[in-house]
Protein backbone atom coordinates (compact mmCIF):
# COMPACT_ATOMS: atom_id res chain seq x y z
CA UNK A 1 -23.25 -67.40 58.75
CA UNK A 2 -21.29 -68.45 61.61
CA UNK A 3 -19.18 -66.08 63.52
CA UNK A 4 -15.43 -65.83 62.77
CA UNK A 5 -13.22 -67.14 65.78
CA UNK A 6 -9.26 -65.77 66.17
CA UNK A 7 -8.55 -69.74 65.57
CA UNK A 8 -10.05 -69.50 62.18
CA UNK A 9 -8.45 -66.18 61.05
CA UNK A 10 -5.65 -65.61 59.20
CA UNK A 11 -2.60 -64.61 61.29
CA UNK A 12 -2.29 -61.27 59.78
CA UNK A 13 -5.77 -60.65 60.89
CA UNK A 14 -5.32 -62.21 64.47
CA UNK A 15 -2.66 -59.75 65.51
CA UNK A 16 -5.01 -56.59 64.24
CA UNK A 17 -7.72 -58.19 66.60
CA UNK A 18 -5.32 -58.48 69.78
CA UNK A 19 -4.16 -54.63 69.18
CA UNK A 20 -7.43 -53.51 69.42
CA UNK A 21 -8.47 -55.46 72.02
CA UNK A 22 -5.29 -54.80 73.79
CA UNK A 23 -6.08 -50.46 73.04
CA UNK A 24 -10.02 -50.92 74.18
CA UNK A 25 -8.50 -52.68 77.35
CA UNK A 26 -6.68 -49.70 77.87
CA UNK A 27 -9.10 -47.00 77.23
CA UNK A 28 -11.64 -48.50 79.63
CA UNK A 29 -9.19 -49.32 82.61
CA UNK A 30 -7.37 -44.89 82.15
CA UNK A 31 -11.36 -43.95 81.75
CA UNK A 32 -9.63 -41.96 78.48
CA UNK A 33 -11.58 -41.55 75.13
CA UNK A 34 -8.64 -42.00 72.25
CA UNK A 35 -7.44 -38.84 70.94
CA UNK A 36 -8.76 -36.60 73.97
CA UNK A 37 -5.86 -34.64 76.21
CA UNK A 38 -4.75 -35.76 79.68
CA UNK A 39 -6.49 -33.31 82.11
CA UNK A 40 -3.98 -31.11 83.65
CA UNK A 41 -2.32 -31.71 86.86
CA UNK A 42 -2.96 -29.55 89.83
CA UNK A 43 -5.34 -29.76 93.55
CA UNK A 44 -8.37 -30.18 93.24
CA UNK A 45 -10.36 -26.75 93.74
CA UNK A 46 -13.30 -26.81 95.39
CA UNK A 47 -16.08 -23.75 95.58
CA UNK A 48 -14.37 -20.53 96.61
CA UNK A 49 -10.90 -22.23 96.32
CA UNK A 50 -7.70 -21.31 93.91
CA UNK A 51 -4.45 -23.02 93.11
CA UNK A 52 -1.30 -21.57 94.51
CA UNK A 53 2.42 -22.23 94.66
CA UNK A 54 3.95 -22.65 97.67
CA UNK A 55 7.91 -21.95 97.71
CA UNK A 56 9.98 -22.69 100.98
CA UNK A 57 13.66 -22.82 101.07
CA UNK A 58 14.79 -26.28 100.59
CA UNK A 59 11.92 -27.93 99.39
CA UNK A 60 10.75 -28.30 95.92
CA UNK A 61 7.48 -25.93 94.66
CA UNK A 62 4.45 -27.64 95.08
CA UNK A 63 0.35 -26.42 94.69
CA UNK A 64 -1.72 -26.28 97.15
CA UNK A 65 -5.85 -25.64 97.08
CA UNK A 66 -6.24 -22.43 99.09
CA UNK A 67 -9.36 -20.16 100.07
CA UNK A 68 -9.58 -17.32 97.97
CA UNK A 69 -8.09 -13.94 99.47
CA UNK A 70 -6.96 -15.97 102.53
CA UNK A 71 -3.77 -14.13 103.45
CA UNK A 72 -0.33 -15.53 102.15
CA UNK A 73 0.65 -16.85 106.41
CA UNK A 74 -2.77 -18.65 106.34
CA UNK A 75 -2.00 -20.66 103.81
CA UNK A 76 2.01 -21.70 104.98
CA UNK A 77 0.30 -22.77 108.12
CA UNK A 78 -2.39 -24.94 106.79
CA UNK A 79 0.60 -26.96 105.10
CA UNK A 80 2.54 -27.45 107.95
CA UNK A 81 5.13 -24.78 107.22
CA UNK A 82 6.56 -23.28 109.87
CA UNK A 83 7.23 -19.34 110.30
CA UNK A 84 8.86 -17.55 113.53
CA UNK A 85 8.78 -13.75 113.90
CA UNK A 86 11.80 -13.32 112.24
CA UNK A 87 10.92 -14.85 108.51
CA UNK A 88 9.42 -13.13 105.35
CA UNK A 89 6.08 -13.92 103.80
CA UNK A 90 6.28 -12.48 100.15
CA UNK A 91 3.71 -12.67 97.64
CA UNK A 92 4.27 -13.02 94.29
CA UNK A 93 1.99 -12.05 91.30
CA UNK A 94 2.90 -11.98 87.70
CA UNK A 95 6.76 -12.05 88.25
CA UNK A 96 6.25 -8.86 90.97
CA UNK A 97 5.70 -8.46 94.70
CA UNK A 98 2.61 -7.13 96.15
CA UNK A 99 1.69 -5.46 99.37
CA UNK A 100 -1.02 -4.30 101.44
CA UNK A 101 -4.19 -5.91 100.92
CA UNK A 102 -3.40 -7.59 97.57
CA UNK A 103 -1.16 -10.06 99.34
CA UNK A 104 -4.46 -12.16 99.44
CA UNK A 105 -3.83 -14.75 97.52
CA UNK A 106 -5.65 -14.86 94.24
CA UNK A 107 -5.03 -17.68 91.29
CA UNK A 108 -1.48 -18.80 90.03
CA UNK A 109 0.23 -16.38 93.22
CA UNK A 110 2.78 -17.86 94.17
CA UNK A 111 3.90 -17.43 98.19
CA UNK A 112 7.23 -17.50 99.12
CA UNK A 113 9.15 -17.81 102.20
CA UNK A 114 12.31 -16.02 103.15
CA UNK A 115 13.85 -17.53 105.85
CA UNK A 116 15.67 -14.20 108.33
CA UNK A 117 17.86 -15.52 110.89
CA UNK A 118 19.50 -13.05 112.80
CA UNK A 119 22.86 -14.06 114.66
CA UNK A 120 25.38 -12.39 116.95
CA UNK A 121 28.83 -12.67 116.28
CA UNK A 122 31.83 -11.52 118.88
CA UNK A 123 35.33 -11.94 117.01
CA UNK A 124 38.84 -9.84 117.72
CA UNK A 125 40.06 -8.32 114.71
CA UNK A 126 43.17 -6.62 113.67
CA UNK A 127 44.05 -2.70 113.32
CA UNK A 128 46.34 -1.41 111.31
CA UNK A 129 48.57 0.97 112.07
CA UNK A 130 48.29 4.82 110.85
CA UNK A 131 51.66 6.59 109.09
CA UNK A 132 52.21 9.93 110.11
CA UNK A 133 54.40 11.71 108.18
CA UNK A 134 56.18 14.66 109.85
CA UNK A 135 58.28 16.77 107.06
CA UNK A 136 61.81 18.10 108.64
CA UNK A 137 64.45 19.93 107.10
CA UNK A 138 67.07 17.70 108.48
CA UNK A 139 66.10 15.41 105.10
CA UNK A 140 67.17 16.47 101.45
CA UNK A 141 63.32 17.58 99.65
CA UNK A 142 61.55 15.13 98.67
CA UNK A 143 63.60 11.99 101.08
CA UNK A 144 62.11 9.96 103.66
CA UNK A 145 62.83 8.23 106.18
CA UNK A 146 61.02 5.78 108.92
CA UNK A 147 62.42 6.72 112.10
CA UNK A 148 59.49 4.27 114.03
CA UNK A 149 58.03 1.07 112.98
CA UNK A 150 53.99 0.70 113.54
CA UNK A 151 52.20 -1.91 115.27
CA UNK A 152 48.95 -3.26 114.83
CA UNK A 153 46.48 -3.07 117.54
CA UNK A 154 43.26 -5.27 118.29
CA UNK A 155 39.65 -4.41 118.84
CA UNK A 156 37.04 -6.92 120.07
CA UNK A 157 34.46 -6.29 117.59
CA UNK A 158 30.63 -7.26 118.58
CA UNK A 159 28.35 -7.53 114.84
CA UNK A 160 24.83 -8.61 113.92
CA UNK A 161 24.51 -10.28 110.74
CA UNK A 162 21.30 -11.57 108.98
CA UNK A 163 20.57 -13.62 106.40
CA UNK A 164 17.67 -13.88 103.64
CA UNK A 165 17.36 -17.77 103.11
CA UNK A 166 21.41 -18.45 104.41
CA UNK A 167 22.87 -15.12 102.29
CA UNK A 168 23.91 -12.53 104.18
CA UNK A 169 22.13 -9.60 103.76
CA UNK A 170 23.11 -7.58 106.76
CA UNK A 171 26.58 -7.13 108.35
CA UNK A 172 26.28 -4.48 111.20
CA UNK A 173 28.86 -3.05 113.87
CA UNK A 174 27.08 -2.88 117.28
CA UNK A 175 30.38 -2.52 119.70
CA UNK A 176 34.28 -1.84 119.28
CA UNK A 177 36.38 -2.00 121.94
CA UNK A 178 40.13 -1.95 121.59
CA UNK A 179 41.93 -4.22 123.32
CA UNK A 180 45.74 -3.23 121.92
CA UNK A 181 46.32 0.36 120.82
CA UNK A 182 47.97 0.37 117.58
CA UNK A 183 51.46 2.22 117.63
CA UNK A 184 51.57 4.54 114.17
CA UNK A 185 54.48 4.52 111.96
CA UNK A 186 56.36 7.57 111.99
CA UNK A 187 58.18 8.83 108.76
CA UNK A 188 60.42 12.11 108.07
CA UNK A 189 59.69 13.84 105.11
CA UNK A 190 62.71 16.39 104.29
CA UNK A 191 61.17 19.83 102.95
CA UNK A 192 63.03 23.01 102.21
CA UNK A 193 62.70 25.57 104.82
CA UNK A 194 60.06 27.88 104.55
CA UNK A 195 60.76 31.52 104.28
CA UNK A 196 59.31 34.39 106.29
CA UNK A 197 58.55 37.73 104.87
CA UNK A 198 60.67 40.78 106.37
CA UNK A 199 63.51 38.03 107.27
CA UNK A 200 65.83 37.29 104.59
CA UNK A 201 68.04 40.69 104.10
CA UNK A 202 69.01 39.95 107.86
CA UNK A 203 72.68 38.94 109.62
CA UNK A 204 70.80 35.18 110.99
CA UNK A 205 74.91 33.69 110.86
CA UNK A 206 76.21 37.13 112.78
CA UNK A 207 72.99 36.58 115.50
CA UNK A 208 74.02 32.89 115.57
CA UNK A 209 78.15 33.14 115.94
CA UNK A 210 77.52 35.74 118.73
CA UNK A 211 75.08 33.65 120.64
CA UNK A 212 76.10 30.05 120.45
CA UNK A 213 79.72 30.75 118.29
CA UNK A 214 78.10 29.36 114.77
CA UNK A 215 77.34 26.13 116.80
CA UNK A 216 73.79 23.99 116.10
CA UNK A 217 74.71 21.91 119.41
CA UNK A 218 75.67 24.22 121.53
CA UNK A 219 73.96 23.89 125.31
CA UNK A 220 74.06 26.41 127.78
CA UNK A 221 73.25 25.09 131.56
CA UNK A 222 71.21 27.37 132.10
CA UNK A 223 68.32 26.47 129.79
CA UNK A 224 69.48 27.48 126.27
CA UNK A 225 69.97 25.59 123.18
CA UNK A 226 71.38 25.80 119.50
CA UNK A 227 72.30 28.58 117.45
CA UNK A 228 70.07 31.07 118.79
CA UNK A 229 70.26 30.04 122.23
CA UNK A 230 66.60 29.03 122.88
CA UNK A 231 64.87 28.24 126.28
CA UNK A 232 61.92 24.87 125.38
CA UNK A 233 58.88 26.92 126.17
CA UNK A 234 59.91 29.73 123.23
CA UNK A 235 60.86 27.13 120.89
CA UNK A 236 57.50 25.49 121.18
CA UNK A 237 55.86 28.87 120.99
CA UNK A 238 56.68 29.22 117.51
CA UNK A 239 56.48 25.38 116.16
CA UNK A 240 59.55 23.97 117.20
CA UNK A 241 59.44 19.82 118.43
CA UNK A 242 61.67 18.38 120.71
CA UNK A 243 65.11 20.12 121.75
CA UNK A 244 66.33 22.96 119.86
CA UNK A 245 69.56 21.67 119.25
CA UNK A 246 68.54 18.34 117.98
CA UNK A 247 66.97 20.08 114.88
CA UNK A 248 68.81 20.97 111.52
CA UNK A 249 70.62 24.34 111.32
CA UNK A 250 67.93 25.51 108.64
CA UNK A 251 64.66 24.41 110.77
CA UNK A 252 66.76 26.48 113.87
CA UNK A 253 66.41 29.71 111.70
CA UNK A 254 63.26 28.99 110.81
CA UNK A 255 61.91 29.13 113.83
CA UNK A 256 64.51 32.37 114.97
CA UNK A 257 62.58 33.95 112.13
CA UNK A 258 59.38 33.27 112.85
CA UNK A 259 60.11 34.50 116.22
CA UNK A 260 61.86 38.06 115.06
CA UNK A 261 58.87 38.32 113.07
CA UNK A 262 56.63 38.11 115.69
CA UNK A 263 58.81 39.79 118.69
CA UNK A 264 61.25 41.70 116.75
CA UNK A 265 64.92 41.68 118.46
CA UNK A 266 63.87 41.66 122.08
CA UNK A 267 64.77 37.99 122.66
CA UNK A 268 68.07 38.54 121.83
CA UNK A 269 68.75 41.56 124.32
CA UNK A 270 73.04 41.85 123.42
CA UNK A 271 73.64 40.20 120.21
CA UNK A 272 70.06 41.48 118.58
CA UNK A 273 72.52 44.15 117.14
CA UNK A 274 74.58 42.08 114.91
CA UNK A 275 71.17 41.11 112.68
């Protein structure tokens, strides 16, 4: 019986041959047997050799073929990776980081790179000024008032900051030095006057009218101000600021107070009697 030819077949029949042919084609040229898996990608591992993942910063994964428990810098520098003094190696097994000895590589580790770059940065910055409050009686409780402005100031500031793979990581002072002082703001805060014990049954308007004649101004040439007649050195003895008869009446007996308290009537040799 002679052989069927594809000219002699039906046409059906002539386009099931040309499949087939066309599949054995293809079998024989991919070295595949039909219905058997593609053999997974990876290096090639020779004797003594496991696959691991190399991960730089700004380049894609890849595997490499690397000698077991070779340590993780061995095997950056036998694919051309560079590393400087400064950078990290990490290893990284089962989603964790190892150290020690078991950062020799072992199979599926994956070593990563962190690259530290350590810069130092010189900028001027600016300070703020500080409030200081100073309370006075010259102010109703509780009112305030800004009797100076603040300035800012400037400070040369000298920092080191490092970064893990371009994030910052680090941000650390090294040098300040001020180049403007900053000027605080100043701000009055009226208070009541305080009270001091063993003072309040006393004549303080009869001491005042018969030193100074009731009058918070008054100045005397030779060295005395206010209603009590103080001399600067006494008055800042016992907390007094300034001149004695720029104060408020009330922060002037305050401070005659605190004074009796301390030196009885001896400062006020002749008109000590009338308290």
């Amino acid at each position: 019986m002679r052989a069927l030819t594809p000219a002699i077949l039906p046409r059906t029949l002539r386009g099931t041959a040309s499949l087939g042919v066309a599949a054995l084609a293809l079998t024989l040229t991919s070295g595949l047997v039909p219905g058997a898996a593609a053999a997974p990608s990876g290096p090639a591992l020779a004797d003594g050799e496991v696959a691991v993942t190399v991960d730089v910063p700004r380049k894609k994964n890849f595997q490499v073929a690397a000698g077991s428990r070779s340590w993780p810098a061995r095997v950056l520098e036998s694919t051309g990776v560079d590393v400087d003094g400064n950078d990290l190696v990490k290893v990284v097994r089962n989603g964790r980081f190892v150290q020690g000895d078991k950062r020799k590589v072992r199979q599926g580790d994956r070593v990563k790179l962190i690259d530290v770059r350590k810069r130092t940065q010189v900028k001027r910055v600016k300070v703020q000024p500080r409030t200081v409050e100073v309370g006075t009686t010259k102010l109703k409780p509780g009112k305030r008032k800004v009797v100076q402005q603040g300035k800012a100031g400037v400070q040369r500031v000298k920092a080191r900051r490092t970064t893990h793979n371009g994030t910052l990581v680090k941000y650390q002072v090294v040098q300040r030095k001020t180049l403007k002082k900053a000027t605080p703001r100043r701000v009055l805060v009226g208070r009541k006057a305080a009270t001091v014990p063993g003072t309040g049954g006393l004549n303080w308007a009869g001491l005042a009218n018969c030193e100074s004649g009731g009058n918070p101004r008054a100045v005397n040439a030779a060295g005395y101000y206010g209603l009590y007649q103080f001399n600067v050195a006494t008055w800042n003895s016992v907390g007094g600021s300034g001149m004695p008869h720029h104060a408020s009446p009330a922060e002037q007996t305050l401070r005659a107070k605190l004074l009796y308290k301390s030196r009885g009537a001896q400062p006020w040799p002749y008109c000590g009697r009338f308290l």
